[in-house]
Protein backbone atom coordinates (compact mmCIF):
# COMPACT_ATOMS: atom_id res chain seq x y z
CA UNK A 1 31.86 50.75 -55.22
CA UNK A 2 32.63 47.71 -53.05
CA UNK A 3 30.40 46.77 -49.69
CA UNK A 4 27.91 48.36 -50.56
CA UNK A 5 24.32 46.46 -48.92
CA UNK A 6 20.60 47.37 -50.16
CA UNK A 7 18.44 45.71 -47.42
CA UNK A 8 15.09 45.09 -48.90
CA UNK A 9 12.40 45.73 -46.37
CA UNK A 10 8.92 44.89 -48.54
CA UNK A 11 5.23 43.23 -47.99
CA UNK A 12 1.65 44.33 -48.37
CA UNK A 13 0.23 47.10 -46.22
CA UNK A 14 0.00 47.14 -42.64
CA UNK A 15 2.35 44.45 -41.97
CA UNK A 16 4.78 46.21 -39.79
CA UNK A 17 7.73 47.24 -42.58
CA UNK A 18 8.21 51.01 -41.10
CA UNK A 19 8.80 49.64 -37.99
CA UNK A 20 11.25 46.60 -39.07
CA UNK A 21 12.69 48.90 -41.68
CA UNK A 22 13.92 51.79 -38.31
CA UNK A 23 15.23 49.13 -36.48
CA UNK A 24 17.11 47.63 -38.78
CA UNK A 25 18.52 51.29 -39.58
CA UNK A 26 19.53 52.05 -35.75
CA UNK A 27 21.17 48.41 -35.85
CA UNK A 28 23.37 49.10 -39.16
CA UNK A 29 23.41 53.13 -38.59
CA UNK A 30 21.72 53.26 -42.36
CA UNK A 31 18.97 55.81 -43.57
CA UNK A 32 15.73 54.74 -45.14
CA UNK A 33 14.74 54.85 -49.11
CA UNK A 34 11.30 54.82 -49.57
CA UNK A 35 9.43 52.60 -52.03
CA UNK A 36 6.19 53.71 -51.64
CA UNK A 37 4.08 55.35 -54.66
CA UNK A 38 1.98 57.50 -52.60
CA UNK A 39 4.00 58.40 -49.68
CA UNK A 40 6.48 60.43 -52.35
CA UNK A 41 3.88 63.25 -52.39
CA UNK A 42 3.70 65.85 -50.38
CA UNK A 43 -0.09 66.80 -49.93
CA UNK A 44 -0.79 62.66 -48.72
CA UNK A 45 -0.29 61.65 -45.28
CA UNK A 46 -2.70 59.89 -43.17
CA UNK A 47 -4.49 57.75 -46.09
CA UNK A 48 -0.62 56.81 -47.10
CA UNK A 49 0.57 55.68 -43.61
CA UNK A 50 3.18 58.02 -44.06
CA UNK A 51 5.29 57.27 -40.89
CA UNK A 52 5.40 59.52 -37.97
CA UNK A 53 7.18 62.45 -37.42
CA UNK A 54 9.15 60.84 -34.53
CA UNK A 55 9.98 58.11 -36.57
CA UNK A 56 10.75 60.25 -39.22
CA UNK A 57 13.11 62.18 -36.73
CA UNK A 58 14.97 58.99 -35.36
CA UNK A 59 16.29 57.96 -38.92
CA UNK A 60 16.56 59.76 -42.35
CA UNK A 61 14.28 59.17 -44.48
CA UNK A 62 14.52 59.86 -48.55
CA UNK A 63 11.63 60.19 -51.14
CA UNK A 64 8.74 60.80 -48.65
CA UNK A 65 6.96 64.24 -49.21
CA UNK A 66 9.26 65.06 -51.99
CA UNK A 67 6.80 65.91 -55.27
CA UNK A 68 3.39 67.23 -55.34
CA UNK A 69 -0.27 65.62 -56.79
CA UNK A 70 0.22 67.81 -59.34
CA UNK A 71 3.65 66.50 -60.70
CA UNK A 72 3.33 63.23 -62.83
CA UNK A 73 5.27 60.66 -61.55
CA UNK A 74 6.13 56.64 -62.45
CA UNK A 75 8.14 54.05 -61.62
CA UNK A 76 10.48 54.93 -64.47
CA UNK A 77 11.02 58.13 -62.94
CA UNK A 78 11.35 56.74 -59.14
CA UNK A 79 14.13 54.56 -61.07
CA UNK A 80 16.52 57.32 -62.28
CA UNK A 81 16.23 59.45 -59.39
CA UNK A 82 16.72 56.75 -56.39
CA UNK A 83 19.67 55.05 -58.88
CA UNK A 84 21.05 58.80 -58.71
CA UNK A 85 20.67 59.09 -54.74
CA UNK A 86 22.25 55.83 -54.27
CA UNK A 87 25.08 56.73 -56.05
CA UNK A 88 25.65 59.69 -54.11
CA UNK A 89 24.84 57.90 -50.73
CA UNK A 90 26.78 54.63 -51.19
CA UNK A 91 29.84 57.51 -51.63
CA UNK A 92 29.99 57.50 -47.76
CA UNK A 93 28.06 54.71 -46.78
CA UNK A 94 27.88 50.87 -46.75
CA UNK A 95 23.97 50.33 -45.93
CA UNK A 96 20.83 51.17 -47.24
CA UNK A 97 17.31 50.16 -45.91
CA UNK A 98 15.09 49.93 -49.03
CA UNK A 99 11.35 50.30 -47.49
CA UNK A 100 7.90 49.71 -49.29
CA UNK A 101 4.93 48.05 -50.61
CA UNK A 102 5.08 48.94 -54.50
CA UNK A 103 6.71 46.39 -55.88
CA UNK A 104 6.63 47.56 -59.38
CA UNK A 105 9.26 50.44 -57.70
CA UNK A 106 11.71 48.06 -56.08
CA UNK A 107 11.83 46.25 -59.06
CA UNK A 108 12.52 49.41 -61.08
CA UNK A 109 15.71 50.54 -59.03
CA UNK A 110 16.85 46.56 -58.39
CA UNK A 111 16.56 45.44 -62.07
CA UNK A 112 16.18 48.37 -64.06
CA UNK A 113 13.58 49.03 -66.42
CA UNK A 114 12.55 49.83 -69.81
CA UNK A 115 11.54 53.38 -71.25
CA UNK A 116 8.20 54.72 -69.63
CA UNK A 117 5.43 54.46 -72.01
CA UNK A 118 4.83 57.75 -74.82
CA UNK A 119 1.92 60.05 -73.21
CA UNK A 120 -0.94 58.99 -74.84
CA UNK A 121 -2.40 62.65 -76.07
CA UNK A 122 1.10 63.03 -77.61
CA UNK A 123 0.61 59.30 -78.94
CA UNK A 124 -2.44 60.14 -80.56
CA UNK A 125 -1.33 63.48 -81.88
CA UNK A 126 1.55 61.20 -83.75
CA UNK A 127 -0.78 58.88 -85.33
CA UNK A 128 -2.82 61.41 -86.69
CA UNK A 129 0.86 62.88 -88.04
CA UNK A 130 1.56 59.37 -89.45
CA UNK A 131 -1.78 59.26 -91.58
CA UNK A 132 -1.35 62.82 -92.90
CA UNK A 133 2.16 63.22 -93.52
CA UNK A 134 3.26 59.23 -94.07
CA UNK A 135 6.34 56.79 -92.13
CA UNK A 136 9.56 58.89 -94.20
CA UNK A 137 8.83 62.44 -92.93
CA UNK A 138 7.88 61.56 -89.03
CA UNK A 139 11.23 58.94 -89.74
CA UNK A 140 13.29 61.99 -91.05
CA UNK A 141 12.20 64.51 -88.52
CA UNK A 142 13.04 61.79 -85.96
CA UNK A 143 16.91 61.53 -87.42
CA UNK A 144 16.73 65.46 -86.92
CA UNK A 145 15.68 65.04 -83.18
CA UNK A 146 17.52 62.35 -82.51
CA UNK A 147 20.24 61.02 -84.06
CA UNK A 148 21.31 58.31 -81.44
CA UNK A 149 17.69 57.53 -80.92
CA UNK A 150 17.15 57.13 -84.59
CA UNK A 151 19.93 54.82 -84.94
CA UNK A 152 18.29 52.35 -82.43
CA UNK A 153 14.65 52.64 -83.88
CA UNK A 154 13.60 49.95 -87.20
CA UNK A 155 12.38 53.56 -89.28
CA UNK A 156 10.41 51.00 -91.11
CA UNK A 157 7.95 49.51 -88.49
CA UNK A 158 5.53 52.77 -87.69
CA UNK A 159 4.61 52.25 -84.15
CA UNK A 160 8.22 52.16 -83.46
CA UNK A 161 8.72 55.47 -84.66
CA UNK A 162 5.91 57.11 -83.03
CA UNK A 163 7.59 55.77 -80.00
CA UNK A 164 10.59 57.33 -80.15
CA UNK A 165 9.39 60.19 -81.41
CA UNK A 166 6.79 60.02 -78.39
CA UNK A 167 10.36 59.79 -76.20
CA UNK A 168 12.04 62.92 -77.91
CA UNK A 169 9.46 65.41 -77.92
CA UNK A 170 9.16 64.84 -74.61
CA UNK A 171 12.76 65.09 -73.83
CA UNK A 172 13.46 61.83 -72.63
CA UNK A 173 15.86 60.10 -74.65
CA UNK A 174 17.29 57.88 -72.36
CA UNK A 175 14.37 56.77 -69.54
CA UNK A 176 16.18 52.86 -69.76
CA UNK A 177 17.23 52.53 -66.05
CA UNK A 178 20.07 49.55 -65.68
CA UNK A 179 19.76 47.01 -62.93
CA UNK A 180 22.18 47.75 -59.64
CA UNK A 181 25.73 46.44 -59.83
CA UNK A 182 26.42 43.09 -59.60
CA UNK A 183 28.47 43.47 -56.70
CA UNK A 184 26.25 45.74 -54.58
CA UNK A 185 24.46 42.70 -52.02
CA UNK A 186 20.71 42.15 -52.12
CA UNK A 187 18.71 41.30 -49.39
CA UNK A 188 14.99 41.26 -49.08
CA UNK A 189 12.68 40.53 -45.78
CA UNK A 190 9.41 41.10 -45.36
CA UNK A 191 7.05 40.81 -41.79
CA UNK A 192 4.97 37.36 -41.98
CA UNK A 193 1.71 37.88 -40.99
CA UNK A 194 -1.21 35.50 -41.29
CA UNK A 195 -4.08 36.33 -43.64
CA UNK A 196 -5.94 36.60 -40.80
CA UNK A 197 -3.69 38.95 -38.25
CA UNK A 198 -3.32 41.00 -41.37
CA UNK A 199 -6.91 41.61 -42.14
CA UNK A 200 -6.87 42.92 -38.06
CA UNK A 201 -4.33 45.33 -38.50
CA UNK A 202 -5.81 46.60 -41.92
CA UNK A 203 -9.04 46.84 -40.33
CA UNK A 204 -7.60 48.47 -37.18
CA UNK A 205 -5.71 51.25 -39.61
CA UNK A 206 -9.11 52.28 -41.31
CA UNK A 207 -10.30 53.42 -37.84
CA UNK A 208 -7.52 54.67 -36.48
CA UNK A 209 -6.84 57.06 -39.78
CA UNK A 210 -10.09 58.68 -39.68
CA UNK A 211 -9.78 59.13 -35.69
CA UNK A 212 -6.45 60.82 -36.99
CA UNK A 213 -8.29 63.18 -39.06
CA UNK A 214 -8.38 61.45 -43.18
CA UNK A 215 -12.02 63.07 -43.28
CA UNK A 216 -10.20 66.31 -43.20
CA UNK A 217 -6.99 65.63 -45.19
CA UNK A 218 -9.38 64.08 -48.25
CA UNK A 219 -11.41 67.15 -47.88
CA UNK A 220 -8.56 69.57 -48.39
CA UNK A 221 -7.93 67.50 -51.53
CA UNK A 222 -11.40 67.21 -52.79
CA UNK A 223 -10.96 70.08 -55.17
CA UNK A 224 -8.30 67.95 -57.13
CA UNK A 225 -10.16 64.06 -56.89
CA UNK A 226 -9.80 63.30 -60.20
CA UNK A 227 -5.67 63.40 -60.24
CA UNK A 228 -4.32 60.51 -60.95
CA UNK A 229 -2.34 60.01 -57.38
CA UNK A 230 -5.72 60.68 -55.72
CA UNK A 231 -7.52 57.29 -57.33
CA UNK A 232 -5.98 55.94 -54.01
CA UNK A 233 -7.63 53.77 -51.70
CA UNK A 234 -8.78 55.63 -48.67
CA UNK A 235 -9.48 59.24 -50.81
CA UNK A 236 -11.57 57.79 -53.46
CA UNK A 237 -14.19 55.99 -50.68
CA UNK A 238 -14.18 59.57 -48.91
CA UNK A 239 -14.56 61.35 -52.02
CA UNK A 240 -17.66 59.11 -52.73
CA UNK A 241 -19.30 60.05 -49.46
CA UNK A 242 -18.63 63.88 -50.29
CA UNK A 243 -20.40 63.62 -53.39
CA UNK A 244 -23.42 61.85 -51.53
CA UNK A 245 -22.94 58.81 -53.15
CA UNK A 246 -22.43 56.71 -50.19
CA UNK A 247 -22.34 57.68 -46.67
CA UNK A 248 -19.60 57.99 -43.95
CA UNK A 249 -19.83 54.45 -42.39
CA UNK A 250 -19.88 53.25 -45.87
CA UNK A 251 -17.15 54.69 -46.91
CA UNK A 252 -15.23 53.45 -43.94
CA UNK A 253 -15.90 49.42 -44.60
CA UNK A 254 -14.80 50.48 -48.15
CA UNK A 255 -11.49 51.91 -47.17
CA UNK A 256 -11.31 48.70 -45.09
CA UNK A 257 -12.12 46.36 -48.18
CA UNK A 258 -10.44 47.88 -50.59
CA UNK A 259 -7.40 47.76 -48.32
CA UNK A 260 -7.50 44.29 -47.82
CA UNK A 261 -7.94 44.10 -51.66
CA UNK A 262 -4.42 45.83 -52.15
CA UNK A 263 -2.88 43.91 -49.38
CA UNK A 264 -3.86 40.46 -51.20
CA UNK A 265 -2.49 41.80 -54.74
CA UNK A 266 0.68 42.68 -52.72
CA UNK A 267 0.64 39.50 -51.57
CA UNK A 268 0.82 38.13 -55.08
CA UNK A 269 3.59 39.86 -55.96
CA UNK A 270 5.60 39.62 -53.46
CA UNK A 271 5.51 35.58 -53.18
CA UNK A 272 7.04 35.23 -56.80
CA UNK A 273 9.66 36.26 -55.46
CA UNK A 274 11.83 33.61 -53.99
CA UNK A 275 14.62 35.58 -52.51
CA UNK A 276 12.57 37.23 -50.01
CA UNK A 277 12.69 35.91 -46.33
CA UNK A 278 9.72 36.00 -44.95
CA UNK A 279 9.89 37.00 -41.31
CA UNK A 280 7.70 35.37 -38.80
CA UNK A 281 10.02 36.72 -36.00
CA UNK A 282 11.64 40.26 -36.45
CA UNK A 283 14.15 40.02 -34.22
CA UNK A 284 17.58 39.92 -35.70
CA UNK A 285 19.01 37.01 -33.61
CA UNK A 286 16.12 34.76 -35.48
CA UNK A 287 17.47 36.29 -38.80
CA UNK A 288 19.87 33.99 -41.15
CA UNK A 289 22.84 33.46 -39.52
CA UNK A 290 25.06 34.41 -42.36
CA UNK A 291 22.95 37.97 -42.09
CA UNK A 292 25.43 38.82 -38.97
CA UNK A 293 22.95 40.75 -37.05
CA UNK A 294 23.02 38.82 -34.23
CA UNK A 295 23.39 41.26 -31.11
């Protein structure tokens, strides 16, 4: 596929990437991929910042509200399945507005990754395997499983084995994702905020979720707190407070904390990376020139 454009549209939380990632959308008539590791399930809105339903309205949007709590999900998994949707979208388009904060996702589709790691119940129920029954018959019955996995395995190093083995009782033989091709362009922007104006707009969020009922939505989902895509910041401080452990107006500086926490480790991330422009106006016409967005 030739002309095909992924515009990266990334940063920590709050910063303003739903609303630079829609307008850049209306400008190149492009829909919106989501990169976000909590706004891909379906029972999480408010404490995700899922985006509006207006906004979601003006432009498509893809992997928001599309797997439950209950399903287990990664960034290997995110990989596959957005590499699969681009294929099929880049059939009758040229652009592509790549949206989110988890960096360990747009990494994932941009550069591929490497299998997911082996579940560690079935991990442990391998070792014990390996002490009773020895390396040759968990090698042989991997050579029965697998042929093409076995090949690629050293049968002599044990951890190795219990790997793949790991991979093929679970049926996933081939999790490797491969990065994008090299002729598909790359570009990445993200809002520039200060640390202070940030910390503002975090702060601002924490209220105005729990004005938009979070109290509510994390009390619908209180049965289920100890799910893995519920240890999420803005649940687990509510979750606290419904178990008595801290109260309501504790709970809210938390949410506010915590968030500012995530937005710093963003942050982090996102500055090793030294293809990203970093935005300080978000109007087009004081984009790169070579970007051709100019109106």
């Amino acid at each position: 596929m030739e002309n095909k454009n992924i515009w990266v549209v990334c940063g920590p939380t709050a910063s303003g990437k739903t609303a630079l990632a829609i307008d850049l959308a209306k400008r190149l008539g492009a829909e919106i991929l989501s990169a976000d590791s909590r706004q891909v399930y379906r029972e999480l809105n408010i404490g995700v910042a899922r985006p509006e339903p207006e906004e979601l309205n003006t432009i498509t949007h893809h992997f928001i509200a599309t797997i439950s709590i209950h399903e287990p999900y990664s960034a290997g998994r995110y990989a596959r399945e957005a590499r699969a949707f681009l294929n099929q979208y880049f059939e009758n388009h040229n652009h592509l507005i790549l949206c989110g904060g988890t960096g360990l996702y747009i990494r994932a589709l941009l550069e591929g990754i490497d299998r997911d790691p082996v579940n560690p119940v079935l991990q442990e129920d391998l070792n014990i395997r390996l002490e009773k029954e020895g390396l040759p018959a968990l090698a042989s019955e991997l050579r029965r499983l697998s042929p093409a996995l076995a090949a690629q395995t050293d049968l002599q190093n044990p951890q190795r084995v219990i790997r793949a083995m790991g991979w093929s009782l679970s049926g996933e033989q081939s999790r490797e994702t491969e990065p994008l091709p090299a002729n598909w362009k790359i570009r990445k922007l993200a809002p520039y905020l200060s640390r202070e104006q940030l910390y503002e707009r975090i702060n601002q969020r924490g209220d105005l979720m729990m004005h938009k009922g979070l109290w509510d939505e994390a009390e619908a989902l209180f049965p289920f707190r100890n799910l893995q895509a519920l240890q999420t910041v803005g649940y687990r401080e509510l979750f606290d407070c419904m178990e008595g452990k801290i109260n309501r107006q504790e709970a809210i500086e938390k949410i506010k904390q915590h968030s500012r926490n995530y937005a710093k480790r963003q942050l982090t991330w996102f500055r090793r990376d030294e293809s990203i422009h970093w935005l300080k106006d978000v109007r087009p016409e004081a984009w790169p020139g070579e970007w051709n967005l100019r109106p």
